[in-house]
Protein backbone atom coordinates (compact mmCIF):
# COMPACT_ATOMS: atom_id res chain seq x y z
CA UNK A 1 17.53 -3.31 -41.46
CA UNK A 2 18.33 -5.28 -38.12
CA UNK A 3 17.50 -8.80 -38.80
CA UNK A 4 16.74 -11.71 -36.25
CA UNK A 5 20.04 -13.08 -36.43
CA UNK A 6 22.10 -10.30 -36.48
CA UNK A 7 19.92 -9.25 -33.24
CA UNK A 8 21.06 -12.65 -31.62
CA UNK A 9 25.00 -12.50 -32.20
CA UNK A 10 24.53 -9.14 -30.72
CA UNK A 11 22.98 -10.51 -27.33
CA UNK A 12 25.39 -13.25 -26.61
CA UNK A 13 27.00 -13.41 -23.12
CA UNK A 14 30.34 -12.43 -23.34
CA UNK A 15 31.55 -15.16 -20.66
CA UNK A 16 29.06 -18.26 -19.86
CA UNK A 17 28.33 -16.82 -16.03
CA UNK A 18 27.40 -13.54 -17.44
CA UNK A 19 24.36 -12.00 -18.45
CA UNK A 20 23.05 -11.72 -22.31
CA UNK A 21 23.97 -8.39 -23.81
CA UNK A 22 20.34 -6.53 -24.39
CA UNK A 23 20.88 -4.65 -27.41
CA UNK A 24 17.18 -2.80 -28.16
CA UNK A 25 14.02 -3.39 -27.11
CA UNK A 26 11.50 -3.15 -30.15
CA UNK A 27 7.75 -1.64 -30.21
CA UNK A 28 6.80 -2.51 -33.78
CA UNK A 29 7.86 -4.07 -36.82
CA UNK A 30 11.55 -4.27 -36.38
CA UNK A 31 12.07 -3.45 -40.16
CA UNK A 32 10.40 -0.03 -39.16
CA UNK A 33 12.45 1.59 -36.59
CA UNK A 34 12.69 5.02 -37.05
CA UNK A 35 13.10 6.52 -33.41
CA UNK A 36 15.77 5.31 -30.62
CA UNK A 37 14.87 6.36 -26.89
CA UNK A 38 18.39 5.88 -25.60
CA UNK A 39 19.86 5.27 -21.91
CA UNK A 40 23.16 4.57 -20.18
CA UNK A 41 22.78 1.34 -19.54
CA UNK A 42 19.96 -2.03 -19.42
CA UNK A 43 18.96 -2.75 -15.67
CA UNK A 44 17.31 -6.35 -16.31
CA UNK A 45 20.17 -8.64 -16.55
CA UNK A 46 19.24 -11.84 -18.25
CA UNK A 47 21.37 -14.98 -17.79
CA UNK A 48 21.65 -18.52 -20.26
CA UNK A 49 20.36 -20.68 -17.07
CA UNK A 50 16.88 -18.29 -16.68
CA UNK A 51 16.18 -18.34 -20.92
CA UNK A 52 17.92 -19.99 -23.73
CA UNK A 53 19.21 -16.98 -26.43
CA UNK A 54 16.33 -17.72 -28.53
CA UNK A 55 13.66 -16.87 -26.38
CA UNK A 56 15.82 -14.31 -25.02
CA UNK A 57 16.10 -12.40 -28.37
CA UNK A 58 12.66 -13.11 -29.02
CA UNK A 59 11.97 -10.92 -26.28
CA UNK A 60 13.38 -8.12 -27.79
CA UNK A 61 11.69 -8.25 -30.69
CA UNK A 62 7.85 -7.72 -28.78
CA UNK A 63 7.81 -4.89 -26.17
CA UNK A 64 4.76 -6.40 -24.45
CA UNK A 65 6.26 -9.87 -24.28
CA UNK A 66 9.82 -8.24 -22.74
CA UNK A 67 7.60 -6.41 -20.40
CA UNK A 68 5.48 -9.54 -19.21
CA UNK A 69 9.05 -11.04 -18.52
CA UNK A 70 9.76 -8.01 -16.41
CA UNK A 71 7.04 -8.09 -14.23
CA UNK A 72 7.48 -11.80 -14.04
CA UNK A 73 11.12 -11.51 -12.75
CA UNK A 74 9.72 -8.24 -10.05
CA UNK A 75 7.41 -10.43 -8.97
CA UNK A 76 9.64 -13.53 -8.02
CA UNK A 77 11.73 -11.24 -6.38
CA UNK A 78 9.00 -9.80 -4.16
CA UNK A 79 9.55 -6.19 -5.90
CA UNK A 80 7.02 -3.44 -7.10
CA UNK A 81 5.40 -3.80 -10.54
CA UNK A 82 7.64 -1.86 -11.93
CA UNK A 83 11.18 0.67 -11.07
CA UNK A 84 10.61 4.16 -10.80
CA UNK A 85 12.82 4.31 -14.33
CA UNK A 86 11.18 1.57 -15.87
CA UNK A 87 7.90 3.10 -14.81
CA UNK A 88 8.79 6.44 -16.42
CA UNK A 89 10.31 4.54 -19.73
CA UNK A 90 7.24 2.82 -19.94
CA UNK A 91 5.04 5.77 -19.61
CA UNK A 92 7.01 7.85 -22.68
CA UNK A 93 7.38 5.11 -24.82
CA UNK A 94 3.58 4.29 -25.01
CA UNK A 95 3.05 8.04 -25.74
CA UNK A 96 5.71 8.32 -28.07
CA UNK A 97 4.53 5.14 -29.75
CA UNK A 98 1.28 6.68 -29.81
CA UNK A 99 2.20 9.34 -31.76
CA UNK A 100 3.95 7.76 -34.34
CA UNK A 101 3.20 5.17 -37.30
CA UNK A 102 7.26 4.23 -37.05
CA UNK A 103 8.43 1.54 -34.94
CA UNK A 104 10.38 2.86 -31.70
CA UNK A 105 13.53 0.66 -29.81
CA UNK A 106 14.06 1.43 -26.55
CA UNK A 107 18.70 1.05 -26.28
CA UNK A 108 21.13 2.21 -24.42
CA UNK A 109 25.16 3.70 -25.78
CA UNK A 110 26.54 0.38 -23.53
CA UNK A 111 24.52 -2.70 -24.33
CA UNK A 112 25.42 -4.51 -21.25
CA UNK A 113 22.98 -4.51 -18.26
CA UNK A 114 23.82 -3.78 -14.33
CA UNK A 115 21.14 -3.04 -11.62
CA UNK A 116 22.93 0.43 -11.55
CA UNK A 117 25.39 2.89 -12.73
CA UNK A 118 27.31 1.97 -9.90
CA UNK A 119 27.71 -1.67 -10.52
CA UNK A 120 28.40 -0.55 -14.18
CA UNK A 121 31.91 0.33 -13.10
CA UNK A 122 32.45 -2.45 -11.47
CA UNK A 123 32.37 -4.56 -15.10
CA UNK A 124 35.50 -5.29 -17.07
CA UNK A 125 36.61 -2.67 -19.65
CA UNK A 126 36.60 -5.22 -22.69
CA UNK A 127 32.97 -6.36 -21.79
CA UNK A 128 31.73 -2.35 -21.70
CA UNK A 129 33.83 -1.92 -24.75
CA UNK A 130 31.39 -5.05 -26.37
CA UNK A 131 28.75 -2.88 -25.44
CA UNK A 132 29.66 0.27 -26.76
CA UNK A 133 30.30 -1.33 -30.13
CA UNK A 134 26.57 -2.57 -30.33
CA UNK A 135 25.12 0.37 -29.62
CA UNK A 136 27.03 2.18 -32.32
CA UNK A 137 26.52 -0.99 -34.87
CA UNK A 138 22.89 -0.14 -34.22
CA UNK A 139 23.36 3.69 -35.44
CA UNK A 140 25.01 1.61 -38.47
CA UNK A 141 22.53 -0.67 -39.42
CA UNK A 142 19.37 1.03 -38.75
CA UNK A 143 19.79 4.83 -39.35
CA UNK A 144 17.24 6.45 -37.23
CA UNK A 145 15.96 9.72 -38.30
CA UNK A 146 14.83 10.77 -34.12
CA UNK A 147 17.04 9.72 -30.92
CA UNK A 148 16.15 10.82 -27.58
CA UNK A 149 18.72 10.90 -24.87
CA UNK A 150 17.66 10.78 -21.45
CA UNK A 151 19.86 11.95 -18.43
CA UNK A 152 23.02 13.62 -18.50
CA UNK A 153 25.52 10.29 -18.60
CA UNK A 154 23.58 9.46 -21.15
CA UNK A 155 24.59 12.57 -23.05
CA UNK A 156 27.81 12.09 -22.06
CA UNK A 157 28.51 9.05 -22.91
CA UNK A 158 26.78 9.53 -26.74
CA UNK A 159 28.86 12.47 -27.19
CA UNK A 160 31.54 9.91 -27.31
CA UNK A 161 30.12 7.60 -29.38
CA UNK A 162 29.43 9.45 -32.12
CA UNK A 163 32.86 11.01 -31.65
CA UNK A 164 34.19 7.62 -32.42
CA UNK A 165 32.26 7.47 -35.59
CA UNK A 166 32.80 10.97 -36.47
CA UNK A 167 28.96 11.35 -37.26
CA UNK A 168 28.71 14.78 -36.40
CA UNK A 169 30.35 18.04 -35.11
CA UNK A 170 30.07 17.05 -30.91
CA UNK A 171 31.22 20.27 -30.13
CA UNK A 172 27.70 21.28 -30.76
CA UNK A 173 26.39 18.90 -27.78
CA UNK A 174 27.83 21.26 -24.78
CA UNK A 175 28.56 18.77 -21.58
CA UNK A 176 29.06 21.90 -18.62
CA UNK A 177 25.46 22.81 -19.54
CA UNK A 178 22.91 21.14 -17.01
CA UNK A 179 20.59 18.32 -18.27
CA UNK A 180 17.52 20.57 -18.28
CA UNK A 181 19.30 23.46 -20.18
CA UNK A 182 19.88 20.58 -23.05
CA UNK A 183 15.99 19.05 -22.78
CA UNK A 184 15.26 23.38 -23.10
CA UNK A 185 17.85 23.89 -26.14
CA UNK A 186 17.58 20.65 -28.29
CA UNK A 187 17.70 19.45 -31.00
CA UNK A 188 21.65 19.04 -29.27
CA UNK A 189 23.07 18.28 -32.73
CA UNK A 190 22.17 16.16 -36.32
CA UNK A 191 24.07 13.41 -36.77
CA UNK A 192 25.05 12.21 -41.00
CA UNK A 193 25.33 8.56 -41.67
CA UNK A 194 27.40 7.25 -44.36
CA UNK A 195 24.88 6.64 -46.62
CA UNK A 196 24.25 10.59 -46.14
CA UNK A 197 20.51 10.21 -44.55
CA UNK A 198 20.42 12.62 -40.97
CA UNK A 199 19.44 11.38 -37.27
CA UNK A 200 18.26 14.78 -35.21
CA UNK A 201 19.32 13.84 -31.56
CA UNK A 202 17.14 15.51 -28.84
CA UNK A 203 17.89 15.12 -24.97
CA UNK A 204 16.12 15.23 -21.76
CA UNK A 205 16.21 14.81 -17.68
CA UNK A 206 15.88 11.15 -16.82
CA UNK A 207 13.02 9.23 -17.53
CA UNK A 208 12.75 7.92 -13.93
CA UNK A 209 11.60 11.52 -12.97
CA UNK A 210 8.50 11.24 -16.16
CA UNK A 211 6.25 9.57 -13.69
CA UNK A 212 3.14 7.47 -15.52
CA UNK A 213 1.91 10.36 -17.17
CA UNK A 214 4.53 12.50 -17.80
CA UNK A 215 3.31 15.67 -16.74
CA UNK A 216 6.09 17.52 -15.96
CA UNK A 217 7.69 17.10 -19.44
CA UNK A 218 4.64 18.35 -20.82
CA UNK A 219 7.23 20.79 -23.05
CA UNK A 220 9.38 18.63 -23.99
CA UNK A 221 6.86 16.35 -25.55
CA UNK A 222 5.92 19.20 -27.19
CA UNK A 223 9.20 19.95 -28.80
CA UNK A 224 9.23 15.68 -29.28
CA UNK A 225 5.86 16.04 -31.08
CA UNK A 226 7.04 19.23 -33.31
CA UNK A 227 10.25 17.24 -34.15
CA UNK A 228 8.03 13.81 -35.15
CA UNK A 229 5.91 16.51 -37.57
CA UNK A 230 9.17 17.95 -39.26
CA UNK A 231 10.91 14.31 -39.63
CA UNK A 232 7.61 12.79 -41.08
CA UNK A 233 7.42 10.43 -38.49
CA UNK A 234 4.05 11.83 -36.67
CA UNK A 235 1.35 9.42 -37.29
CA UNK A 236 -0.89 11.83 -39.29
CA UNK A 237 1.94 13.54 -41.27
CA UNK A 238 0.88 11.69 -44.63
């Protein structure tokens, strides 16, 4: 279980002009996170002169309050509601949240945020390698039993975490196949934590493409649904 303060040592800056590390992003009970929806990256970089790290990691604990700070920061900036990724993260995490009586985080394999993959390799090595470590302390500490990767770096890049951690046989997750060959052929692989409990890791095309409604992934949320049933995680398995 992933406790308030543990959360908060996790999202300090790793110099005082940058921003906060942004570990997970909770819908539910943190104590009942049984599903990761996983990314590269953050986008929304948050720095110590915009929110103290108490508020800040508050945040993260209530979806709806992070996502009233979003907006807020959009519309400062004179931008749209909402990104065409954030719009599409939104969109699957209500429906996934929907079907489930679990708690889901929304993460990402580098906890560090940048506007873009681009400006992601602009960032030092030993800040990204900060990042890298949270993401797999999460796997650690909280175990869960669904993952969904979205987008091919994604993939990529949690092929080599778990490698790291030597959770599960990566060979399994094959990285010359296109993204929508892996969304067609998952679950990708199942991952063993220590304590011998199983994570099955699914993977699809990038969320920015799921729209509000998510109609073209209409199959894949069928294979998402079918895998919620199996894992008793689907709100009316019992």
């Amino acid at each position: 279980m992933l406790d308030e303060k543990q959360l908060k040592n996790m999202c300090r800056q790793p110099v005082a002009d940058k921003a906060y590390y942004q570990p997970l992003v909770c819908i539910g009970d943190m104590s009942k996170i049984g599903i990761f929806v996983v990314g590269t990256n953050p986008a929304l970089s948050v720095y110590s002169h915009e929110i103290d790290i108490d508020t800040y990691t508050d945040l993260l604990f209530n979806y709806e309050r992070f996502m009233d700070y979003y907006r807020a920061i959009r519309f400062k900036e004179g931008l749209p509601e909402m990104s065409r990724i954030r719009t599409g993260l939104h969109g699957f995490l209500t429906w996934l949240s929907e079907q489930t009586n679990f708690s889901v985080a929304e993460t990402n394999v580098i906890a560090y945020p940048t506007p873009t993959l681009v400006d992601l390799k602009k960032v030092p090595s030993p800040i990204i390698g900060v990042g890298k470590s949270i993401f797999r302390r999460l796997l650690a500490v909280i175990k869960p039993q669904l993952i969904i990767l979205h987008g091919k770096p994604t993939v990529v890049s949690f092929r080599k975490a778990i490698e790291k951690e030597k959770l599960a046989k990566t060979q399994e997750i094959n990285l010359y196949k296109p993204i929508e060959y892996l969304e067609m052929c998952s679950p990708l692989t199942h991952i063993q934590y220590p304590n011998g409990r199983y994570g099955t890791v699914l993977a699809c095309r990038n969320l920015s493409l799921y729209g509000r409604n998510g109609n073209g992934f209409s199959s894949f949320k069928k294979l998402v649904k079918a895998n919620l049933i199996s894992l008793s995680l689907y709100q009316n398995s019992g």
